[in-house]
Protein backbone atom coordinates (compact mmCIF):
# COMPACT_ATOMS: atom_id res chain seq x y z
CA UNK A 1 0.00 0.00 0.00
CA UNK A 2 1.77 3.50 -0.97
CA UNK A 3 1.82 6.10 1.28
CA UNK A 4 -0.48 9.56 0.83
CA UNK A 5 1.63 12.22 -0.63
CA UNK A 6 1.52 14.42 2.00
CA UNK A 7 1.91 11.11 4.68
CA UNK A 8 5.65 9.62 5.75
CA UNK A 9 6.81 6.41 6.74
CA UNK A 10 7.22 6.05 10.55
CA UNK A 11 10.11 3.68 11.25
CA UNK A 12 8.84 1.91 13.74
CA UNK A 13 7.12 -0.83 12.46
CA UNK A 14 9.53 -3.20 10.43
CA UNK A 15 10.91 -7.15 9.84
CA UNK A 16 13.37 -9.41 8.54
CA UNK A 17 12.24 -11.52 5.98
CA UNK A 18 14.88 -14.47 5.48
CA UNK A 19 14.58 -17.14 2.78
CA UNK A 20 10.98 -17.26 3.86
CA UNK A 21 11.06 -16.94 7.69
CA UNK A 22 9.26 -13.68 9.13
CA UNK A 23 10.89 -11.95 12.18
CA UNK A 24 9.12 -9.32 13.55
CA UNK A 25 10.65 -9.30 16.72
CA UNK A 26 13.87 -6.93 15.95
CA UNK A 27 14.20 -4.21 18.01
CA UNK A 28 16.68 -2.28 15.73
CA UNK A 29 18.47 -2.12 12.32
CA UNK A 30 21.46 0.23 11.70
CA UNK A 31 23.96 0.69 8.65
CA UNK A 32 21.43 0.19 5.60
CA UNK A 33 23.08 2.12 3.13
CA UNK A 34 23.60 1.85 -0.27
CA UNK A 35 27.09 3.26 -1.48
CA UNK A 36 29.04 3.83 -4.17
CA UNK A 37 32.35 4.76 -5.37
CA UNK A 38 33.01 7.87 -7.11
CA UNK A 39 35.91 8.54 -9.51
CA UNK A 40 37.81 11.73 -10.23
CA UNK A 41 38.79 12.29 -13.53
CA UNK A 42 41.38 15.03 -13.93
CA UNK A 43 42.21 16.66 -17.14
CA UNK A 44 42.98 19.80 -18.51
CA UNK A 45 40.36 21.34 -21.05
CA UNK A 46 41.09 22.51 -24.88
CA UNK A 47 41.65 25.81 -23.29
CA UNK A 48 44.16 24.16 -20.96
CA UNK A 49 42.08 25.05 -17.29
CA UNK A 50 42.40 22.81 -14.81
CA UNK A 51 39.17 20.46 -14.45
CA UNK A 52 37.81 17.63 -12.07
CA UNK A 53 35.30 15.87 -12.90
CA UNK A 54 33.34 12.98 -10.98
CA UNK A 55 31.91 9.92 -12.24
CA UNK A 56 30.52 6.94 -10.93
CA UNK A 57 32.56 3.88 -9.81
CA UNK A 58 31.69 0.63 -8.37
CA UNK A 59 29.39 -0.29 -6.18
CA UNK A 60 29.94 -1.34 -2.48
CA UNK A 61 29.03 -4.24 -0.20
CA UNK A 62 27.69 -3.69 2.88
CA UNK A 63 26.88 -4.74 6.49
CA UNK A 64 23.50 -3.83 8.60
CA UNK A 65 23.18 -4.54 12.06
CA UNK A 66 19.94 -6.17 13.81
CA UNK A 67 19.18 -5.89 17.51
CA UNK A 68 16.60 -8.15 19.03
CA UNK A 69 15.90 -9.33 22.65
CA UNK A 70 17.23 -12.51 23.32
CA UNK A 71 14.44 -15.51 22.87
CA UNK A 72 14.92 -19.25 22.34
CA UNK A 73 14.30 -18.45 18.48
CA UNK A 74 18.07 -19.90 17.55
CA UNK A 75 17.74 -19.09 13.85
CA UNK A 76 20.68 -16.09 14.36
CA UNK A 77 23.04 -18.71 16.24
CA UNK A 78 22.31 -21.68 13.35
CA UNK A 79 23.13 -18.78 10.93
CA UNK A 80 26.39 -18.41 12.26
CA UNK A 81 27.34 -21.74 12.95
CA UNK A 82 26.99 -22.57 9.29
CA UNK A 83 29.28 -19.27 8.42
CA UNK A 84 31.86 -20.41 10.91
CA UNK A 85 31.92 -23.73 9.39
CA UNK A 86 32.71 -23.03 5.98
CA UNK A 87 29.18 -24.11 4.78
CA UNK A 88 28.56 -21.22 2.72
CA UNK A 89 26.22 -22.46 0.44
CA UNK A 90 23.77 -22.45 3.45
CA UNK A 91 25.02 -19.54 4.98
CA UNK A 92 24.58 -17.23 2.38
CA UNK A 93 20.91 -15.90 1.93
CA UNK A 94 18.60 -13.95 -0.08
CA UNK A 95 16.32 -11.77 2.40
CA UNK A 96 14.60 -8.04 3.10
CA UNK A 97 14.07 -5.66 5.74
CA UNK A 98 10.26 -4.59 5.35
CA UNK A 99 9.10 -1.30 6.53
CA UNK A 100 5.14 -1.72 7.56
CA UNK A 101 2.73 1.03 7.30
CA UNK A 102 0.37 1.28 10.19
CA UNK A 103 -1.97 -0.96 8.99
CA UNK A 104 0.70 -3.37 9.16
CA UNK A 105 0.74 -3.63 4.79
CA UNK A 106 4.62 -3.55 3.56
CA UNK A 107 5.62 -0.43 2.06
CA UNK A 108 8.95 -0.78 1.10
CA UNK A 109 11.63 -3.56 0.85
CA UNK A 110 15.29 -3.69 1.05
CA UNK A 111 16.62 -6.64 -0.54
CA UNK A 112 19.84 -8.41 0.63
CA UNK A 113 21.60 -10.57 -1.62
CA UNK A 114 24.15 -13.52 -0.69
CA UNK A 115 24.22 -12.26 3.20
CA UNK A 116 25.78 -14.32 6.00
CA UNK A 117 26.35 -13.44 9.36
CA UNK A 118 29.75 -11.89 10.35
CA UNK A 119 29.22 -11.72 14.24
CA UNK A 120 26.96 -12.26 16.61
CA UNK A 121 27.44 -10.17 19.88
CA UNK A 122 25.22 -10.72 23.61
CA UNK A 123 24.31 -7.56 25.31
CA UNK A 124 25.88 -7.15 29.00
CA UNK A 125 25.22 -9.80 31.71
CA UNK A 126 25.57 -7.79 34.97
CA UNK A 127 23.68 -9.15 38.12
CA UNK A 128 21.10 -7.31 39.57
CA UNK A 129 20.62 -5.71 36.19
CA UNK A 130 17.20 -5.32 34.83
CA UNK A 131 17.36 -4.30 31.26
CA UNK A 132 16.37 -6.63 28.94
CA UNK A 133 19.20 -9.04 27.23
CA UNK A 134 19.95 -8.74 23.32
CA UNK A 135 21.36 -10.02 20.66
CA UNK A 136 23.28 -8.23 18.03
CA UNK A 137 23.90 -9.68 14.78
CA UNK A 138 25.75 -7.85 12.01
CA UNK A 139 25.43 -9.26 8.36
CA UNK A 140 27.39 -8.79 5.65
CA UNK A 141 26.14 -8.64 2.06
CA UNK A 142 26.98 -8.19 -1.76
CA UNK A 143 24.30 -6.28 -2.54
CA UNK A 144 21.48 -4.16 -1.80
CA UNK A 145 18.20 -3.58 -3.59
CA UNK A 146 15.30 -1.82 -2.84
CA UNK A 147 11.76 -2.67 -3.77
């Protein structure tokens, strides 16, 4: 469903959408960027001035990180077992982070292609603590497209 003209996305209503498996339950996503290189070109003009001029290069890979509380969902850890193992054919995966309106209908997809897990980090155990625990996972991909 698109979005009145006047109307803008709210961010915080979102999901990971991995090879088929919905999870809703992230509690943050940082780093989705798209970059790219840019290339100077220097050269002198006919009339011999001095001129820079910038054109585009390659694009780059990238990494997100996803914060979620820490459940007995072990999809993240069987992620990066299969990374740490060498079984890349497994580990890599096609997937999107969806943006929801607030009706809950997708509005916009960014599509991750051949990402694996590159760390998985636990938020602080400290007794008497009461903050909730998380997991962070960051995930590294070759390239990102948005739907």
């Amino acid at each position: 469903m698109a979005l009145p003209d006047m109307d803008g996305a709210v961010g915080h209503s979102f999901g990971l959408d991995f090879d088929g498996v919905m999870i809703k339950q992230i509690q943050e996503i940082t780093g989705l960027k798209m970059e790219q290189d840019v290339i100077e070109l220097k050269e002198n003009t006919s009339d011999g001035k001095y001129l820079i001029k910038k054109l585009p290069g390659r694009w780059k890979a990238g990494e997100v990180t996803l914060t979620r509380s820490l459940t007995a969902n072990n999809s993240f850890e069987k992620w990066v077992k299969d990374s740490q193992a060498g079984k890349m054919g497994s580990a890599r995966k096609g997937g999107s982070i969806v943006v929801y309106d607030y009706e809950g209908a997708p509005i916009k997809r960014y599509k991750l292609v051949n990402a694996w897990v590159k760390s998985l980090e636990i938020g602080s155990l400290k007794a008497g603590d009461t903050s909730v625990l998380t997991e962070k996972v960051t995930v590294t991909f070759e390239q990102i497209e948005v739907e």
